[in-house]
Protein backbone atom coordinates (compact mmCIF):
# COMPACT_ATOMS: atom_id res chain seq x y z
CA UNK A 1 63.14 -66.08 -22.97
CA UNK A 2 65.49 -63.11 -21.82
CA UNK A 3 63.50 -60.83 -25.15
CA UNK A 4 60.25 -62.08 -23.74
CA UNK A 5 60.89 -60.55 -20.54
CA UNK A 6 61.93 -57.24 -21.56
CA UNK A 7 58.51 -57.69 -24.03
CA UNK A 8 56.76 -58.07 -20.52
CA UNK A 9 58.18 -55.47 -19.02
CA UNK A 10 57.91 -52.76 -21.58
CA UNK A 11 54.38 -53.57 -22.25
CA UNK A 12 53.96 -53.20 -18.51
CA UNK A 13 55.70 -49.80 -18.33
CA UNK A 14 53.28 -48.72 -21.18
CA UNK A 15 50.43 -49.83 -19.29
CA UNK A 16 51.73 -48.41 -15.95
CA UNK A 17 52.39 -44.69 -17.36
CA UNK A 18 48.85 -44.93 -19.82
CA UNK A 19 47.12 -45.35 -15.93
CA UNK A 20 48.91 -42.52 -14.84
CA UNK A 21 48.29 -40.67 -17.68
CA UNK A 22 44.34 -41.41 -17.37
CA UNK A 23 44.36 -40.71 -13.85
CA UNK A 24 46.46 -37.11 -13.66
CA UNK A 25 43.70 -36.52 -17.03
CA UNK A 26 40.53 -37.25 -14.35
CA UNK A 27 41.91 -34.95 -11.47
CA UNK A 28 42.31 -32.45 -14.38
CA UNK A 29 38.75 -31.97 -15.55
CA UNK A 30 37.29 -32.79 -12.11
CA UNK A 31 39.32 -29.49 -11.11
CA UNK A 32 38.76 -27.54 -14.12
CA UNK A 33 35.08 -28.78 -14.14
CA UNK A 34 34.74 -27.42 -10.49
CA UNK A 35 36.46 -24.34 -11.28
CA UNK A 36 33.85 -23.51 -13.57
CA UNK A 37 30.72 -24.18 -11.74
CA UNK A 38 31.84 -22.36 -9.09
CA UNK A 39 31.65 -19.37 -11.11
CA UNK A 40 28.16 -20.42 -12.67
CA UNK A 41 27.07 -20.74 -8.52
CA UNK A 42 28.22 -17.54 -7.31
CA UNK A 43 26.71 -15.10 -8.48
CA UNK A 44 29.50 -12.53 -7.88
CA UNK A 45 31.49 -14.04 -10.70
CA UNK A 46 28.35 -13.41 -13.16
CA UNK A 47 28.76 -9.81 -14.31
CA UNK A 48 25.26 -9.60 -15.33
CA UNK A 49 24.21 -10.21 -11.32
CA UNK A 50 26.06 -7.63 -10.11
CA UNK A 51 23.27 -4.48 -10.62
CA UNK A 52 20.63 -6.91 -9.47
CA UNK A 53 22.07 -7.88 -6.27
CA UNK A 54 19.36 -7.34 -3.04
CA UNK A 55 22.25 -5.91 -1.28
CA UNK A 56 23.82 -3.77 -3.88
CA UNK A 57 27.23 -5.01 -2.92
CA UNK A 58 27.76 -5.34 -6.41
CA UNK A 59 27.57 -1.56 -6.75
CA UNK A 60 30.19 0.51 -5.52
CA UNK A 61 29.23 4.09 -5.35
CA UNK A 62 32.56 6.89 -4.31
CA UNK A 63 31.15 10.19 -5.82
CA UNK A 64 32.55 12.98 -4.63
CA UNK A 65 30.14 16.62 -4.23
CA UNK A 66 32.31 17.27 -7.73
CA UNK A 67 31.31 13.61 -9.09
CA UNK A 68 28.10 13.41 -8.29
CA UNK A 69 25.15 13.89 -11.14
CA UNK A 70 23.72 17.32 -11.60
CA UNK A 71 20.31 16.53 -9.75
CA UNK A 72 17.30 18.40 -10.74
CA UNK A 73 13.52 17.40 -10.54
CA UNK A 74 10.19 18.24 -9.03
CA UNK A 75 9.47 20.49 -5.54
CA UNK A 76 7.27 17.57 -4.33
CA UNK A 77 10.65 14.80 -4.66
CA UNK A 78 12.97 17.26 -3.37
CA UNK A 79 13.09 15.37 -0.07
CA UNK A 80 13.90 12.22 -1.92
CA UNK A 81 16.77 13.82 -3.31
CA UNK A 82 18.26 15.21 0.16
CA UNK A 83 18.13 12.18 1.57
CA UNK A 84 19.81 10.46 -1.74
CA UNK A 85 22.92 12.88 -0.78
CA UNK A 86 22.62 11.98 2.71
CA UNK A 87 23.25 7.86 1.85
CA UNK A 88 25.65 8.45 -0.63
CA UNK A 89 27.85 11.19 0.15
CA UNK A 90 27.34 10.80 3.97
CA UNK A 91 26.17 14.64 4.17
CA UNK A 92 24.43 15.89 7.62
CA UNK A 93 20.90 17.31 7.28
CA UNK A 94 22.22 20.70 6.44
CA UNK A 95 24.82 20.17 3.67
CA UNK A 96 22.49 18.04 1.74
CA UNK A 97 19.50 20.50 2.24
CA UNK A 98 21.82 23.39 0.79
CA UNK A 99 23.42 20.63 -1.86
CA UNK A 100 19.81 20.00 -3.30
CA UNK A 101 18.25 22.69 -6.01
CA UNK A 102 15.15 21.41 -7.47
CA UNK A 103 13.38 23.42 -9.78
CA UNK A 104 9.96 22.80 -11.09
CA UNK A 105 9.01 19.75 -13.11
CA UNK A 106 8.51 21.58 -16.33
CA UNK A 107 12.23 23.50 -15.82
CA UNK A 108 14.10 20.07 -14.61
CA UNK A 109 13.02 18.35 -17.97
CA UNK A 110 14.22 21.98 -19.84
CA UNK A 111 17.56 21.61 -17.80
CA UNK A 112 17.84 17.97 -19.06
CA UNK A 113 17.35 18.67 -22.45
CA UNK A 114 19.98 21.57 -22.32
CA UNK A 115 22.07 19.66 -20.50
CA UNK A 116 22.32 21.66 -17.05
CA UNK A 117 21.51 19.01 -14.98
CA UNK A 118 22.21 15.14 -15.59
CA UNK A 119 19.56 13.37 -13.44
CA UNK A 120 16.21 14.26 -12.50
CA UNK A 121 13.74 12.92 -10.38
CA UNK A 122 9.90 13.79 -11.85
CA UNK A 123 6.95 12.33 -13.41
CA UNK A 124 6.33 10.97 -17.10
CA UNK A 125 7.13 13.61 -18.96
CA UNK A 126 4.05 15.43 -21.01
CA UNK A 127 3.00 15.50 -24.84
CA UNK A 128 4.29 18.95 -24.95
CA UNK A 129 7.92 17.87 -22.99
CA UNK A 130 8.38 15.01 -25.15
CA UNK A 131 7.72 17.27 -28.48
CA UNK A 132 10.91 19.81 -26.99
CA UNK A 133 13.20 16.74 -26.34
CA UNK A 134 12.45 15.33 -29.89
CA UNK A 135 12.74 18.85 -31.67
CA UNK A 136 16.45 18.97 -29.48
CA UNK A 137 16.94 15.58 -30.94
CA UNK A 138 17.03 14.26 -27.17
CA UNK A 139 15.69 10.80 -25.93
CA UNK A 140 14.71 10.05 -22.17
CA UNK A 141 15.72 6.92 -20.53
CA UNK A 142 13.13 6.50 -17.37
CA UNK A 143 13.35 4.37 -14.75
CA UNK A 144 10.92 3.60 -12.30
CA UNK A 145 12.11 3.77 -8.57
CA UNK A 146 9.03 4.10 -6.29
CA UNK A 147 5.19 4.83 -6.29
CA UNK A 148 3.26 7.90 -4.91
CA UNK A 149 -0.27 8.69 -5.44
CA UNK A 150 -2.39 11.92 -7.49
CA UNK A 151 -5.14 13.16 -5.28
CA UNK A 152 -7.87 15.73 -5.30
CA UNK A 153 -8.54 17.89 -2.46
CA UNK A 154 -11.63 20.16 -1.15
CA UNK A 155 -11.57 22.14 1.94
CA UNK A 156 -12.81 20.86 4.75
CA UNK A 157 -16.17 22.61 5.16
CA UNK A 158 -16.73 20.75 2.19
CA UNK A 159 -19.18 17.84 3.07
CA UNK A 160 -18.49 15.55 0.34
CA UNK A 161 -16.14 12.55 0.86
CA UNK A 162 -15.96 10.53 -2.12
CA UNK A 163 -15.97 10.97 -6.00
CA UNK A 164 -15.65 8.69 -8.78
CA UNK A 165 -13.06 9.24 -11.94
CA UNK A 166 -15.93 9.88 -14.34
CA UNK A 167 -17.95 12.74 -11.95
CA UNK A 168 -14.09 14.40 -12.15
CA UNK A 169 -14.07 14.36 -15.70
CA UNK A 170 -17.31 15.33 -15.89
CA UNK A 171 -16.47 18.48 -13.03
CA UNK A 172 -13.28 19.46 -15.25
CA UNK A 173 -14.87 18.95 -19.05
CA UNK A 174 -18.24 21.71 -17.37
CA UNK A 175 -21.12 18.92 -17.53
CA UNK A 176 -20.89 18.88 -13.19
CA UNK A 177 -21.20 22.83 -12.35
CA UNK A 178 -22.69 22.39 -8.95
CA UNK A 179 -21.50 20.52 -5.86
CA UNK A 180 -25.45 19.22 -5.36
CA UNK A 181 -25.17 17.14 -8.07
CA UNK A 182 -22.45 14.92 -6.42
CA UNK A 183 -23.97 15.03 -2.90
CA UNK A 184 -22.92 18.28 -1.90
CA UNK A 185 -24.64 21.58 -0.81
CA UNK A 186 -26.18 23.57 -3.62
CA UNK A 187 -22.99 26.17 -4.54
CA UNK A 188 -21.09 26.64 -7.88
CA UNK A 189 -17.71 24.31 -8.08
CA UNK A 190 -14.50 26.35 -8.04
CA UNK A 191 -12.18 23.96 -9.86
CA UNK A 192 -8.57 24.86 -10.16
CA UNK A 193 -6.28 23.30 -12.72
CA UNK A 194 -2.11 24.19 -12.82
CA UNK A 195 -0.34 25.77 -15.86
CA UNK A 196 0.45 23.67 -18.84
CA UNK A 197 3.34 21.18 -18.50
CA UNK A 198 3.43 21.10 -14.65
CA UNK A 199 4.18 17.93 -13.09
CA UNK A 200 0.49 17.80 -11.41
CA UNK A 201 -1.27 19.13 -14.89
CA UNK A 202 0.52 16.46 -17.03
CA UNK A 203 -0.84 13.64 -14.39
CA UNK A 204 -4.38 15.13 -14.34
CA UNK A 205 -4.40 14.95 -18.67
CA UNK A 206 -2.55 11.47 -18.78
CA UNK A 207 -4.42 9.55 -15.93
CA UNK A 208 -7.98 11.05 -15.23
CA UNK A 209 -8.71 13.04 -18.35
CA UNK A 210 -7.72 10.97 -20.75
CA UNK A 211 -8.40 12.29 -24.26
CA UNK A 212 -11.10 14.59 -22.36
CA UNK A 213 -10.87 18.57 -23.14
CA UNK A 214 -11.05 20.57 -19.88
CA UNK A 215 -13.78 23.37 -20.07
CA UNK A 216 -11.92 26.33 -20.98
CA UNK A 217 -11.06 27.74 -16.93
CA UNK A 218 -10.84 31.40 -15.78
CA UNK A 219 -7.28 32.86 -15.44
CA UNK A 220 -8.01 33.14 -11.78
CA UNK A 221 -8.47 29.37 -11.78
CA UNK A 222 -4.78 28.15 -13.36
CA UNK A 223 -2.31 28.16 -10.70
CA UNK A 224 1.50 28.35 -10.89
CA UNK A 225 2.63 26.06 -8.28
CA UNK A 226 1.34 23.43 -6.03
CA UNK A 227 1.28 25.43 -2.88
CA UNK A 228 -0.58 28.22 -4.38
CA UNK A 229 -3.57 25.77 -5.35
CA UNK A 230 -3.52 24.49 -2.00
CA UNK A 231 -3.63 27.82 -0.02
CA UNK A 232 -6.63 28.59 -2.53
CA UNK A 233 -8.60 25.42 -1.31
CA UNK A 234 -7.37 25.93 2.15
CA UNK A 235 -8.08 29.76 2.45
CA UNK A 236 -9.38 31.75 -0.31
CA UNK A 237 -12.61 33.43 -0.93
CA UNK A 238 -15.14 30.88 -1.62
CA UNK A 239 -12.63 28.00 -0.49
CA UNK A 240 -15.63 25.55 0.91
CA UNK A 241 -16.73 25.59 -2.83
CA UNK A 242 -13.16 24.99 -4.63
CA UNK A 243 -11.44 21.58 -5.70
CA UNK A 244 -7.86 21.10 -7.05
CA UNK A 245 -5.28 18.42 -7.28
CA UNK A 246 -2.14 17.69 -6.17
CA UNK A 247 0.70 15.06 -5.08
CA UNK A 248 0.33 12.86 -2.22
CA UNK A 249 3.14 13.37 -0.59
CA UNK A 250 3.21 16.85 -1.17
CA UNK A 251 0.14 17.81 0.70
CA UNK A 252 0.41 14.91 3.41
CA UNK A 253 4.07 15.62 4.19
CA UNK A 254 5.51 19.03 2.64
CA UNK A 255 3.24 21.72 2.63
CA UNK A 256 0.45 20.59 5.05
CA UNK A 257 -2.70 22.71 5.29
CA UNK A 258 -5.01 21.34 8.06
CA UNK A 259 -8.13 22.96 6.76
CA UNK A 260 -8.60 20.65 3.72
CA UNK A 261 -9.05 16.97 3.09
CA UNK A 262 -8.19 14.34 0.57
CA UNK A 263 -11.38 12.79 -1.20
CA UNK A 264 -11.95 9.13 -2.20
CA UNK A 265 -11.58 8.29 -5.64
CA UNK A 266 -13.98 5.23 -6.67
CA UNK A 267 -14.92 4.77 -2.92
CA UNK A 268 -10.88 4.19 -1.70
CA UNK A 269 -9.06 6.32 0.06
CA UNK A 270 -5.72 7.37 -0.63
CA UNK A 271 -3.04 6.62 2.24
CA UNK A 272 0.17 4.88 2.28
CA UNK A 273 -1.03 1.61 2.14
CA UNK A 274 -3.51 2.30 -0.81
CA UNK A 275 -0.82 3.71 -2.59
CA UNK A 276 1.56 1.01 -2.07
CA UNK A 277 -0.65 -1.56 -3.18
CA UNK A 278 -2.42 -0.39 -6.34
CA UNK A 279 -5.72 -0.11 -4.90
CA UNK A 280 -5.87 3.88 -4.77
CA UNK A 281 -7.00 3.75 -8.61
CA UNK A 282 -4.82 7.21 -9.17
CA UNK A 283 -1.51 5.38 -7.59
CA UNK A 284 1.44 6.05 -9.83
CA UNK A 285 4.82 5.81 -10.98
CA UNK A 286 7.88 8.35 -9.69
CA UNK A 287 11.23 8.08 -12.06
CA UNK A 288 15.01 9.12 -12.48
CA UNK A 289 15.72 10.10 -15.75
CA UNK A 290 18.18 11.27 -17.81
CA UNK A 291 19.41 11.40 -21.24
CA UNK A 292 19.90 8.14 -23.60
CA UNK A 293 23.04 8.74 -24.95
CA UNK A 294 24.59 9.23 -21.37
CA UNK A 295 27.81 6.91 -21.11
CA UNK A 296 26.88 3.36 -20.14
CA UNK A 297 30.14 3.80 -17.42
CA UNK A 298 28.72 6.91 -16.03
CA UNK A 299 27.66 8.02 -12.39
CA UNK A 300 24.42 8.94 -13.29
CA UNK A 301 23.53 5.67 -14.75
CA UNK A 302 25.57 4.05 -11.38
CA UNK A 303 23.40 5.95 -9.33
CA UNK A 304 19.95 4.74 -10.88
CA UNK A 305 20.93 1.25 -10.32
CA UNK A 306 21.93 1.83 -7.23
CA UNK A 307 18.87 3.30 -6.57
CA UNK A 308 17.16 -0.55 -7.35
CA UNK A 309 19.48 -2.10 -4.73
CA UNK A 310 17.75 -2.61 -1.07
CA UNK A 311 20.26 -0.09 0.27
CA UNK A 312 18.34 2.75 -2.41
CA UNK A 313 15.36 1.68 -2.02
CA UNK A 314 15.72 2.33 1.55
CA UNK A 315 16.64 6.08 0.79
CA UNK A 316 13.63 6.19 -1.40
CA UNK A 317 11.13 5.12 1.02
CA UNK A 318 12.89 7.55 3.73
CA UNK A 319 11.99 10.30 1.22
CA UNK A 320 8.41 9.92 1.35
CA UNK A 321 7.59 7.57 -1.26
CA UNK A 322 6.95 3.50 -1.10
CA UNK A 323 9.14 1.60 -2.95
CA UNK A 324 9.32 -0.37 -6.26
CA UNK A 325 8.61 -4.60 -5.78
C-alpha cells in the first residue's frame, strides 16, 4: 500500500511539473509571437519603410556646407536648389543664394560626367548627352522629383492665342512660313530655336518634334540662353512676328518679360494647375541625377530620397515646381 502511494505521488509530481512545463512553454511563444508582430506592425522596425515614410522621419539628413553634394543643374531650377540648402542646412536667403552655382544644362551633365559636381537638378538628358556619358563609360541614375511645363511664347502684339502640336511641327520643319495660315496677320514667322544640347532644345526634339527635322534656321535665329530668346520675342526687331520656347517657370517666375504671352497648346492653357495635372499636353518631368556607381551609403543618394519625403517635397514645390504624387 505504502509503494502505491509513493506510485501516486510521483506520477502526480510528473503530471504537476509537465503542466508547468506546458504552461511557462504558452507564455513563451505568446511573448515571442508578439514580439514579432510588433515589428511586422510598425513600420519603423521594417528597414525597407524607412525611405518611404510620408514624414521622412526615417531619413536623417546632418550635412555639413563640406558634406553636402556638389550641386549643379539648369538656370531655370536654380531656385529649387537655394531653397534645398535653405531646408537642409538651415542657410538664410543669402548664404544659400551665394552657396548655389548652377551652370547650364548642357555644362551640369559635362560636370557630372567629369565628376565636378555630384548631383544635378535638369531635364532628361539628350541623344547627344547620353552618347558623352556612354563614350566616358558613365551611367545616369534619374529620379523624378516634381513636374513643370515646356511652353511656347509670342509677343504680345501677336494676336494669336492657341496652336496645336502638329501646326508647331509644321512652323519648325518650314511647311507653316506665315502667321496667316494659323489665324494670324499676314507676316513671315520668326522662329527661334536654342543651341544643340540645351535643356529647352533637348525638350523641343524629345516631346514636340519627335523624329521631325527642323528646317535648317538662320544663325541669327539659334540662341544661347533662355533669356536671350525671350528678350528677342519681347523686344527685338520684328518681335510681333517671332515665336520661341522656353520653361514654365522660367518665364512665369525668373526672368519675367511683360510684353509677351504664353500660347495654348491643343486649346489648354498652361498654368499651375494644368501643369500639375497632366492636362497641359507639354507638362513634364524635372529630375536629380547623378552617377550609377555612386555609393549606395552616400549623401547624394540620402538627399534624393529625402527629396521624396513630404518634408522635400515641400522644398520642391517652394522652388517653383509642383510636386511628384
Amino acid at each position: 500500500m505504502e509503494k502505491k502511494n509513493k506510485m501516486n505521488l510521483s506520477t502526480k509530481i510528473v503530471i504537476c511539473i509537465l503542466v508547468i512545463l506546458i504552461i511557462m512553454g504558452g507564455v513563451y511563444i505568446g511573448f515571442f509571437m508578439n514580439k514579432e508582430n510588433n515589428k511586422i506592425v510598425n513600420p519603423s522596425n521594417d528597414p525597407s519603410n524607412v525611405v518611404n515614410n510620408e514624414e521622412g522621419k526615417g531619413i536623417k539628413l546632418d550635412f555639413t556646407k563640406e558634406t553636402y553634394p556638389k550641386i549643379d543643374g539648369a538656370t531655370a531650377m536654380r531656385p529649387m536648389s537655394v531653397e534645398i540648402a535653405k531646408s537642409v542646412l538651415n542657410m538664410t536667403d543669402l548664404e544659400a543664394e551665394e552657396f548655389i552655382i548652377h551652370n547650364t544644362t548642357a555644362k551640369a551633365y559635362e560636370n557630372l560626367i567629369n565628376k565636378t559636381a555630384d548631383l544635378i537638378f535638369v531635364s532628361e538628358p539628350s541623344d547627344g548627352i547620353l552618347n558623352d556619358a556612354k563614350q566616358a563609360g558613365v551611367e545616369f541614375e534619374m529620379v523624378g522629383i516634381g513636374r513643370d511645363g515646356f511652353v511656347f511664347i509670342i509677343n504680345q502684339e501677336n494676336p494669336v492665342e492657341s496652336l496645336t502640336i502638329e501646326q508647331i511641327q509644321n512652323i519648325y520643319t518650314g511647311k507653316i512660313t506665315n502667321w496667316r495660315e494659323v489665324g494670324g496677320v499676314d507676316a513671315k514667322i520668326l522662329a527661334y530655336q536654342r543651341e544643340p544640347n540645351s535643356g529647352s532644345q533637348n525638350l523641343m526634339e524629345k516631346m514636340v518634334m519627335k523624329d521631325l527635322e527642323f528646317v535648317e534656321a538662320p544663325t541669327e535665329l539659334v540662341i544661347e540662353s533662355m533669356a536671350g530668346l525671350v528678350d528677342r520675342v519681347a523686344s527685338y526687331n520684328n518681335s510681333k512676328n517671332s515665336i520661341g520656347y522656353s520653361i514654365y517657370l522660367y518665364a512665369k517666375e525668373q526672368y519675367v518679360k511683360d510684353n509677351i504671352k504664353f500660347l495654348s497648346i491643343n486649346g489648354v492653357y498652361p498654368t499651375d494647375d494644368t501643369i500639375a495635372d497632366g492636362t497641359y499636353p507639354l507638362s513634364k518631368i524635372v529630375y536629380a541625377i547623378y552617377r550609377k556607381d555612386e555609393p549606395q551609403d552616400s549623401n547624394v543618394r540620402k538627399l534624393v530620397e529625402w527629396l521624396k519625403t513630404e518634408e522635400g517635397q515641400k522644398t520642391v514645390i517652394a522652388g517653383g515646381y509642383t510636386g511628384i504624387k
